[in-house]
Protein backbone atom coordinates (compact mmCIF):
# COMPACT_ATOMS: atom_id res chain seq x y z
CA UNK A 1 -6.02 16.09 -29.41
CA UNK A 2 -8.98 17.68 -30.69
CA UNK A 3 -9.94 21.29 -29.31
CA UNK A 4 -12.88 19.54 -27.72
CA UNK A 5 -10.62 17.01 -26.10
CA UNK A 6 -8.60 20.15 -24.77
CA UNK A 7 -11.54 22.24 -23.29
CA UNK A 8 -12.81 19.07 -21.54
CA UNK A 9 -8.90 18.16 -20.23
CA UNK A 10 -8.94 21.62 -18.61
CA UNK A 11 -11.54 21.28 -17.14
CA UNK A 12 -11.53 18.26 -15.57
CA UNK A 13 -8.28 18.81 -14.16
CA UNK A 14 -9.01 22.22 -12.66
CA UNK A 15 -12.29 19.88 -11.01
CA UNK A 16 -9.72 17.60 -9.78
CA UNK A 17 -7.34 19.81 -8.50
CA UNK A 18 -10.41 21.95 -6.76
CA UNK A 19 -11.49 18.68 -4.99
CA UNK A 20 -8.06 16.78 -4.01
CA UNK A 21 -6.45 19.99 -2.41
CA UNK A 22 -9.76 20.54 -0.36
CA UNK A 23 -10.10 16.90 0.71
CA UNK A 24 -6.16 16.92 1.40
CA UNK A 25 -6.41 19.74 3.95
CA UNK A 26 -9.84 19.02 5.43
CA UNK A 27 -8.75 15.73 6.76
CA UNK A 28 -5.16 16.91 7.61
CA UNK A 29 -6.53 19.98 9.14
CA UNK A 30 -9.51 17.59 11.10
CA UNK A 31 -6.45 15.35 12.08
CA UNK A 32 -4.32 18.05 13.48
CA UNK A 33 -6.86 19.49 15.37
CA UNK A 34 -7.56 16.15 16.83
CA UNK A 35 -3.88 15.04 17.50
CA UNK A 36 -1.95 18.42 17.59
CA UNK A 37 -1.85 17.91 21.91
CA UNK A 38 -0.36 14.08 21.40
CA UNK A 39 2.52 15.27 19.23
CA UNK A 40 5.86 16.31 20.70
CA UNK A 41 6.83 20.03 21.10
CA UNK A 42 9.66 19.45 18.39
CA UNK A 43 8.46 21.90 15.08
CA UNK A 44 10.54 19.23 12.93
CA UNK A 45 8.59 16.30 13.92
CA UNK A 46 5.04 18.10 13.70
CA UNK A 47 6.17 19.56 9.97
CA UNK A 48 7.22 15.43 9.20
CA UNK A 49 3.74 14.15 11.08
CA UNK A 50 2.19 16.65 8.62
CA UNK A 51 3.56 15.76 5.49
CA UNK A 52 3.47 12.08 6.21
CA UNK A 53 -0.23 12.88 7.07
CA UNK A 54 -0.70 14.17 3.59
CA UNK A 55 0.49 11.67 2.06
CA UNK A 56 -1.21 8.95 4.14
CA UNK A 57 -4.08 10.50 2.74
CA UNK A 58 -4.16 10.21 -0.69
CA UNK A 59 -4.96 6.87 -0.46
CA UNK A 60 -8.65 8.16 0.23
CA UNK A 61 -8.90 10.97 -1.06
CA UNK A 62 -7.35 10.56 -5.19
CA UNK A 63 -9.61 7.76 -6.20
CA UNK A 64 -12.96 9.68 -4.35
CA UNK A 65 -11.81 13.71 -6.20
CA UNK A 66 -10.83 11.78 -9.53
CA UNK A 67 -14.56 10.63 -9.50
CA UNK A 68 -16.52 13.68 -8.24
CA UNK A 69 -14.47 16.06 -10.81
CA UNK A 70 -16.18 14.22 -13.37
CA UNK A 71 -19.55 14.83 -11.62
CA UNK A 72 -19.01 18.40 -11.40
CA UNK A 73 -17.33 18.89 -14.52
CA UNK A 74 -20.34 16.89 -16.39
CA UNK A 75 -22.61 18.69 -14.58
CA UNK A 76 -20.97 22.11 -15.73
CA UNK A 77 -21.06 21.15 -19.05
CA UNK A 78 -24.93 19.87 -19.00
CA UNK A 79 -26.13 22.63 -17.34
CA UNK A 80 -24.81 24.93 -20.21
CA UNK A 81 -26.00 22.84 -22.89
CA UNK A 82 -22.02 21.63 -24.40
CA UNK A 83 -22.59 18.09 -23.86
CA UNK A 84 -26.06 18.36 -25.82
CA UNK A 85 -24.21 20.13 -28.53
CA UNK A 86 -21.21 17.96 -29.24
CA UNK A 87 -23.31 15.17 -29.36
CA UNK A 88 -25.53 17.42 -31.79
CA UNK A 89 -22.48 17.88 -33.86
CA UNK A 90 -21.96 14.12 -34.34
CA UNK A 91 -19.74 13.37 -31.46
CA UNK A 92 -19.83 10.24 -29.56
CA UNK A 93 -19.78 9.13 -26.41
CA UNK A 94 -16.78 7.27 -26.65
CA UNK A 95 -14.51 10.49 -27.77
CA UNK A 96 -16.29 12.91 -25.31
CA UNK A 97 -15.45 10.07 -22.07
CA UNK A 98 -11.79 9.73 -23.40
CA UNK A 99 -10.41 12.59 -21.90
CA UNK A 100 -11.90 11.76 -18.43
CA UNK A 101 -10.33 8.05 -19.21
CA UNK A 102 -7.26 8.54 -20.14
CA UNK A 103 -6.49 11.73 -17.17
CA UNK A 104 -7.92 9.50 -14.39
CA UNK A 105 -6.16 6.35 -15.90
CA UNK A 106 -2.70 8.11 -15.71
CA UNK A 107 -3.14 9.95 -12.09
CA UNK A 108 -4.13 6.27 -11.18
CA UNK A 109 -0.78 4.47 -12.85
CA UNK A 110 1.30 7.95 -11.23
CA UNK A 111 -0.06 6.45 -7.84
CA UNK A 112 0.85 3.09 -7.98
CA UNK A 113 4.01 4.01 -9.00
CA UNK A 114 4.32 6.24 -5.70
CA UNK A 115 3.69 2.81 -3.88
CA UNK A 116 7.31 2.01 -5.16
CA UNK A 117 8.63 4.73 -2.81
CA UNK A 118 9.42 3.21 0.73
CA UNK A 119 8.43 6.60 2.09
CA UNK A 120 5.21 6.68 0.44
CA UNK A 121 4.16 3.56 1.53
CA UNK A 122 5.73 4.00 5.35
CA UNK A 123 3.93 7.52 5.74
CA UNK A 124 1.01 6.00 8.05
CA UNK A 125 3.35 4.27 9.86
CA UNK A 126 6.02 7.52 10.19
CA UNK A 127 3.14 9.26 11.54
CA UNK A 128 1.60 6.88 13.99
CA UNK A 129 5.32 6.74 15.08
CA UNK A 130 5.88 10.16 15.96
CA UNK A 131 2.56 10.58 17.69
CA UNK A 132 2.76 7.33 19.53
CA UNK A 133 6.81 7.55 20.95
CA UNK A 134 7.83 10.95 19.29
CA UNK A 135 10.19 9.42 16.94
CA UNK A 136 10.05 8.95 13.28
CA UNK A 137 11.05 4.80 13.72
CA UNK A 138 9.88 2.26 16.21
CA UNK A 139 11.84 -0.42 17.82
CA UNK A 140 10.47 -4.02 17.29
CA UNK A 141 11.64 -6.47 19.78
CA UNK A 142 11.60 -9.90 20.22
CA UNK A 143 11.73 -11.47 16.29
CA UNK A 144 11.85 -14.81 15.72
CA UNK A 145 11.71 -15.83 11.88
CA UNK A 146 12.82 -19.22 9.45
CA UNK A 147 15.68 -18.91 6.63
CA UNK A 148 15.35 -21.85 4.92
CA UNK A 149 16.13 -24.74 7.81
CA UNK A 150 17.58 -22.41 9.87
CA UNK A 151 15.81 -20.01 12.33
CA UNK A 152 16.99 -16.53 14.02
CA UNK A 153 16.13 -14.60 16.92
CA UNK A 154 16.02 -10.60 17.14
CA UNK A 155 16.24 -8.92 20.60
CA UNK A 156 15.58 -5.51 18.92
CA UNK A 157 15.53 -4.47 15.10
CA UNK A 158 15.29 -0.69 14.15
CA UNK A 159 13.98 -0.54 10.48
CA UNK A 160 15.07 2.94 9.83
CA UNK A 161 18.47 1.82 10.35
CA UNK A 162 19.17 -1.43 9.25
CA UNK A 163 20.21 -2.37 12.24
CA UNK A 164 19.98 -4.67 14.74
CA UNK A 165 20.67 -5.97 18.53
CA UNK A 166 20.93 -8.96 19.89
CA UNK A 167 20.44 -11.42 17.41
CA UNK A 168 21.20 -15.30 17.31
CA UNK A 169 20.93 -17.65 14.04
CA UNK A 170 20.22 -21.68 14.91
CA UNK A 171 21.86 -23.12 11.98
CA UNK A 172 19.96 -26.60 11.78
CA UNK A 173 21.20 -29.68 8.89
CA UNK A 174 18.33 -32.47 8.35
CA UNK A 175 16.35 -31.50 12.24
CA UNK A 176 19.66 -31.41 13.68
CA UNK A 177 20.91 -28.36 15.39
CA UNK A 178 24.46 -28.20 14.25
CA UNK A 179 25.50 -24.49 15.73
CA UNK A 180 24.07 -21.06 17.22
CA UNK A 181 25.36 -18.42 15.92
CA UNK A 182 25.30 -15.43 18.44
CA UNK A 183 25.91 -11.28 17.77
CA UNK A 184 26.01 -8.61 20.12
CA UNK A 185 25.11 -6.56 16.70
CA UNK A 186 24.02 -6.94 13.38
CA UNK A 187 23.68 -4.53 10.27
CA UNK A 188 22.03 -4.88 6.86
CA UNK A 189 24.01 -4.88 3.62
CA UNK A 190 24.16 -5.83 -0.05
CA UNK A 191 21.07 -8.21 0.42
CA UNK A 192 22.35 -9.96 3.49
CA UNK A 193 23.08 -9.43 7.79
CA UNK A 194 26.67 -8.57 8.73
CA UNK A 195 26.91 -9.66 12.42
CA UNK A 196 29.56 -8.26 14.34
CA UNK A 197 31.46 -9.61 16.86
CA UNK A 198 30.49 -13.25 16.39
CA UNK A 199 29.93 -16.14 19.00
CA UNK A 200 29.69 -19.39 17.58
CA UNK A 201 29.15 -22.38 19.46
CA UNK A 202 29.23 -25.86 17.56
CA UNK A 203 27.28 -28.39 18.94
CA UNK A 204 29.20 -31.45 19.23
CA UNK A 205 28.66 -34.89 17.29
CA UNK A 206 27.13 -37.32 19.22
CA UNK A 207 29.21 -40.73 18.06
CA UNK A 208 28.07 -43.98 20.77
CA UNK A 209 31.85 -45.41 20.69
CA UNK A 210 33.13 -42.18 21.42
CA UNK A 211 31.17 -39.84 23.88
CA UNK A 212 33.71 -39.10 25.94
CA UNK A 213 35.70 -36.71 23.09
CA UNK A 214 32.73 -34.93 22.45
CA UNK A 215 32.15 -31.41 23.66
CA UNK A 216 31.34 -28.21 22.80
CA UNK A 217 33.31 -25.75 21.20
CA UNK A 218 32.66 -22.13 20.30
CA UNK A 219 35.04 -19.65 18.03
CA UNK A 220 35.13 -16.30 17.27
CA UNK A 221 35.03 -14.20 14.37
CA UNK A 222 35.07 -10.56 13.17
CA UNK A 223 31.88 -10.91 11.35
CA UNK A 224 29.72 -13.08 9.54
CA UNK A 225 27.23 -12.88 6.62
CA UNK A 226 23.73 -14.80 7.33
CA UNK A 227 19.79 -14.58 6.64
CA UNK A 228 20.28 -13.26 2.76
CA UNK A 229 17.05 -11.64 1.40
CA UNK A 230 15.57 -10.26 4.76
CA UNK A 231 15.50 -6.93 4.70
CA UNK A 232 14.95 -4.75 7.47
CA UNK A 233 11.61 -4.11 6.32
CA UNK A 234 10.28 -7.43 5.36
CA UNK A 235 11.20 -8.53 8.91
CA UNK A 236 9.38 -5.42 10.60
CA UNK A 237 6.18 -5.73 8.40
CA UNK A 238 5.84 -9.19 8.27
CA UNK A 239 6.26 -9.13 11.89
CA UNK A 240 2.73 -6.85 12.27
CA UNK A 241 -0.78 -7.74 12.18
CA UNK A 242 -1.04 -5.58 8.79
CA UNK A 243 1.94 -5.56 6.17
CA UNK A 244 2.55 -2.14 4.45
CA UNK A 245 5.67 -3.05 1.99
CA UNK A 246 6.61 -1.58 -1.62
CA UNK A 247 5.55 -3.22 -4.29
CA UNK A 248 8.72 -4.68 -5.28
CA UNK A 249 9.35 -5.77 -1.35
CA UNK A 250 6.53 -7.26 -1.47
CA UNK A 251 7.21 -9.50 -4.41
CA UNK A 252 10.29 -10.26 -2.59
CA UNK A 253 8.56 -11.35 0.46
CA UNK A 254 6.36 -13.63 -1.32
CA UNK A 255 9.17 -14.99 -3.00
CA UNK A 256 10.56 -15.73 0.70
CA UNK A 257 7.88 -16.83 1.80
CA UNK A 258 7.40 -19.28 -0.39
CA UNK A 259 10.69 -20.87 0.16
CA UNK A 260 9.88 -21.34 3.42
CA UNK A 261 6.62 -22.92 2.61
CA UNK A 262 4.76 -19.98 4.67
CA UNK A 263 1.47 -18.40 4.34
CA UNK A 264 1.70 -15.35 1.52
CA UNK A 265 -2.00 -14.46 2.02
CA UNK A 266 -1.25 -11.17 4.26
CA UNK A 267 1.72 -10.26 1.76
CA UNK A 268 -0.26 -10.51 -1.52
CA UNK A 269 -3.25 -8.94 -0.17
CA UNK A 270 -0.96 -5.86 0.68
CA UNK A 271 0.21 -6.33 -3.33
CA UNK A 272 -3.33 -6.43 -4.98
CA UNK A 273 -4.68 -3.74 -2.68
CA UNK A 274 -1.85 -1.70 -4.45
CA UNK A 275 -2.12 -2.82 -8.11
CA UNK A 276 -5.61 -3.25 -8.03
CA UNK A 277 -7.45 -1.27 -5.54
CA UNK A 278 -6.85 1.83 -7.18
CA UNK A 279 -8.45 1.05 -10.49
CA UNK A 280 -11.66 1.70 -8.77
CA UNK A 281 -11.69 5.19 -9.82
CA UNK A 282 -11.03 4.43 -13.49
CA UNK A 283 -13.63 1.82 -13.84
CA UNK A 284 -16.07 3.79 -12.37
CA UNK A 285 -15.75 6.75 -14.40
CA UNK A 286 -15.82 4.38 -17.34
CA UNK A 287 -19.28 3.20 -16.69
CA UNK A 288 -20.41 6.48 -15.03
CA UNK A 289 -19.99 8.50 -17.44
CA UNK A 290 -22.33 6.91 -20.19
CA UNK A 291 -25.06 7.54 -17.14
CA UNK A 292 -25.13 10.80 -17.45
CA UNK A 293 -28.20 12.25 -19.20
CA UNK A 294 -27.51 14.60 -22.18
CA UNK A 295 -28.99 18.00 -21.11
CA UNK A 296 -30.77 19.45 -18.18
CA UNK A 297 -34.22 19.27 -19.14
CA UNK A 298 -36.10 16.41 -18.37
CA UNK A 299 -33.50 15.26 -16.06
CA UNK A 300 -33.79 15.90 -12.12
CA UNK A 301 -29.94 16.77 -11.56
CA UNK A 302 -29.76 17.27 -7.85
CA UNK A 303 -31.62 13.85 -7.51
CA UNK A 304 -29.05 12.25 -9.81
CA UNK A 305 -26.24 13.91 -8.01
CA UNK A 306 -27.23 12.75 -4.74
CA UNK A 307 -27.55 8.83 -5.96
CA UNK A 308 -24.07 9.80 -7.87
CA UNK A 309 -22.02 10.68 -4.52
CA UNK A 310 -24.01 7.83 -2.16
CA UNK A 311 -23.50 5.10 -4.78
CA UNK A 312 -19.72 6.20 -4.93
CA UNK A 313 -19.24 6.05 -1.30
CA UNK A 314 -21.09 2.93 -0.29
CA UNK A 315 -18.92 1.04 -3.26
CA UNK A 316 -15.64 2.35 -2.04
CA UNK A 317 -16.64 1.59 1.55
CA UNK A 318 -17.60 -1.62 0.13
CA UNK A 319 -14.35 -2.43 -1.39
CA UNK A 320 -12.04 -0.63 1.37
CA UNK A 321 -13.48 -2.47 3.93
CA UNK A 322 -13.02 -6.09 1.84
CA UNK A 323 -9.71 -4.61 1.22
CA UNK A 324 -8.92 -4.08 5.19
CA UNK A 325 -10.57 -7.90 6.03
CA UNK A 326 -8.16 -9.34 3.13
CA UNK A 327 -5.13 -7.39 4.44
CA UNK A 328 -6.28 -8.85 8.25
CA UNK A 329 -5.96 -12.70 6.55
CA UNK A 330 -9.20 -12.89 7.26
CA UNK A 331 -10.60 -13.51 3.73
CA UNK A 332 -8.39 -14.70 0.89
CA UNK A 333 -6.75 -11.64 -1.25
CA UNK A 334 -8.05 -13.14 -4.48
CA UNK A 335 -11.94 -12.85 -2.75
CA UNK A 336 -11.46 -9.71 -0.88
CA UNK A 337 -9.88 -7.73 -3.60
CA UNK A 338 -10.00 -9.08 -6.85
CA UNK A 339 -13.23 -10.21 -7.34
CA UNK A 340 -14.86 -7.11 -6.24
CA UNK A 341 -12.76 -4.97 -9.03
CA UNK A 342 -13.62 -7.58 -11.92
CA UNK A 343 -17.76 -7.32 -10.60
CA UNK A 344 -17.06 -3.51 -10.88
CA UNK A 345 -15.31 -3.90 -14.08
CA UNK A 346 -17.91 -6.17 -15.21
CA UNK A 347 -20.78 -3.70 -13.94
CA UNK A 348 -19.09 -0.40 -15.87
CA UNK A 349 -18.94 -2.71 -19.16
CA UNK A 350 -22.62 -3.54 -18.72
CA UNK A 351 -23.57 -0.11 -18.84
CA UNK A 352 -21.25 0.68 -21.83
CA UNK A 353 -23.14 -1.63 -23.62
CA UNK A 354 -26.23 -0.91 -22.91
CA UNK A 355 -25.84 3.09 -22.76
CA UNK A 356 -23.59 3.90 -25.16
């Protein structure tokens, strides 16, 4: 890396850092004071609410302090006349913007990789949780799902745990229910539910020329292995309004889904909000950058800033809300999500071209 490259590195990351550490505790800060009377008295629980709070909030606040470092850190280096001199000494646009690139473009891979991490991705949820009933998990009751031809039914399912109560499996062959399975208990392991304790009752066959042998039996076992694939989680999210599953859960859940001949749109929009979505920040510094004018004079600065931070803002709203609609099943993922990044993609390489 050139010493160029190096000077403009440091800086930009010091910008970055600045920003993201002051938008982090503003909100968390403006959140605590808001909340701090609604969470329980336990210091454990408010130093988890925090953290999870934190966390919750990078979602908002990386993509927005990735962009404005490069608006201060251009702005530093127009007002004392650097820009105008590298590009003096033969320097192009290209080499001066690949720093910004290629630092934003790794932060933003380092974050979708977080969205592998069941806690990341569960940290809005952890801290709704704590506020709302004082615990770190909530209970869902009352489950019904399809495996395949067969369908189950969960009294109560605790996420956290991988455990469940009350739940009862209708095993059904070609529209005919041929057995219920019932358990008292049921635990997740090795890609598959271990019920405990198991009722079955077999449903008896219904022959014409001999209805008076038929009846209904039920047996007993130590434990039995049904509804392979559904996690915990998968159940829980795709159970709420709003899915909020890992990456690769959520591949897994299409993959489910899709077996069962379900609706994926909820599921993939919570994918492509997490592969996609944050390339926002990227493409925008790509094109925003060759905006910039090349020294102070004959440029009004403080007007340029201004458009700079509303024109960031109304896009991301733009796009977040789209985002929230598409993860609602309101609007198809592919519309609500991807579309808008290509047209911002497609908007950044239009004023490459024609800036450059």
């Amino acid at each position: 890396m050139l010493l160029f490259q190096k000077f403009l590195s440091r800086l930009y990351v010091k910008k970055f850092l600045l920003l993201f550490i002051a938008f982090e505790l503003f909100f968390v800060g403006f959140d605590l004071l808001r909340n701090l009377k609604r969470l329980p008295d336990s210091a454990n629980l408010q130093i988890l609410y925090t953290v999870n709070k934190f966390l919750e909030f990078i979602n908002y606040t990386l993509p927005l302090s990735l962009i404005f470092a490069l608006l201060l850190a251009m702005l530093q280096i127009i007002k004392s006349n650097e820009l105008v001199t590298l590009y003096a000494l033969g320097v192009s646009k290209e080499r001066v913007a690949r720093p910004f690139l290629i630092i934003a473009s790794v932060l933003t891979l380092i974050y979708i990789g977080l969205n592998t991490l069941p806690y990341f991705v569960q940290s809005m949820e952890t801290s709704t949780n704590i506020r709302r009933v004082g615990t770190i998990s909530s209970i869902s009751s009352s489950i019904f799902i399809k495996s395949g031809d067969n369908y189950a039914y969960i009294e109560r399912l605790n996420p956290h745990n991988k455990s469940a109560e009350g739940m009862k499996v209708f095993r059904i062959e070609h529209g005919d229910l041929k057995e219920i399975i019932e358990a008292k208990r049921g635990r997740f392991k090795n890609d598959h539910w271990e019920l405990e304790d198991v009722m079955i009752l077999h449903k008896p066959r219904l022959d014409p020329t001999h209805l008076q042998d038929a009846k209904l039996t039920i047996t007993t076992h130590k434990k039995r292995d049904v509804l392979t694939g559904f996690t915990p989680r998968i159940i829980d999210t795709l159970f709420q309004s709003s899915p909020r599953l890992t990456i690769q859960d959520s591949i897994l859940a299409m993959e489910l889904l899709d077996k069962q001949k379900l609706r994926t749109e909820k599921v993939r929009a919570n994918l492509y909000m997490m592969l996609f979505f944050p390339l926002f920040a990227p493409i925008t510094i790509f094109g925003l950058f060759f905006l910039f004018p090349a020294q102070h004079r004959g440029s009004n600065l403080p007007v340029f800033t201004t458009l700079v931070i509303f024109g960031t803002l109304v896009v991301w709203g733009i796009l977040f809300t789209l985002t929230q609609i598409a993860l609602n099943g309101a609007i198809s993922p592919e519309a609500g999500i991807i579309l808008p990044i290509v047209l911002l993609a497609a908007a950044a390489f239009y004023i490459y071209r024609k800036y450059r």
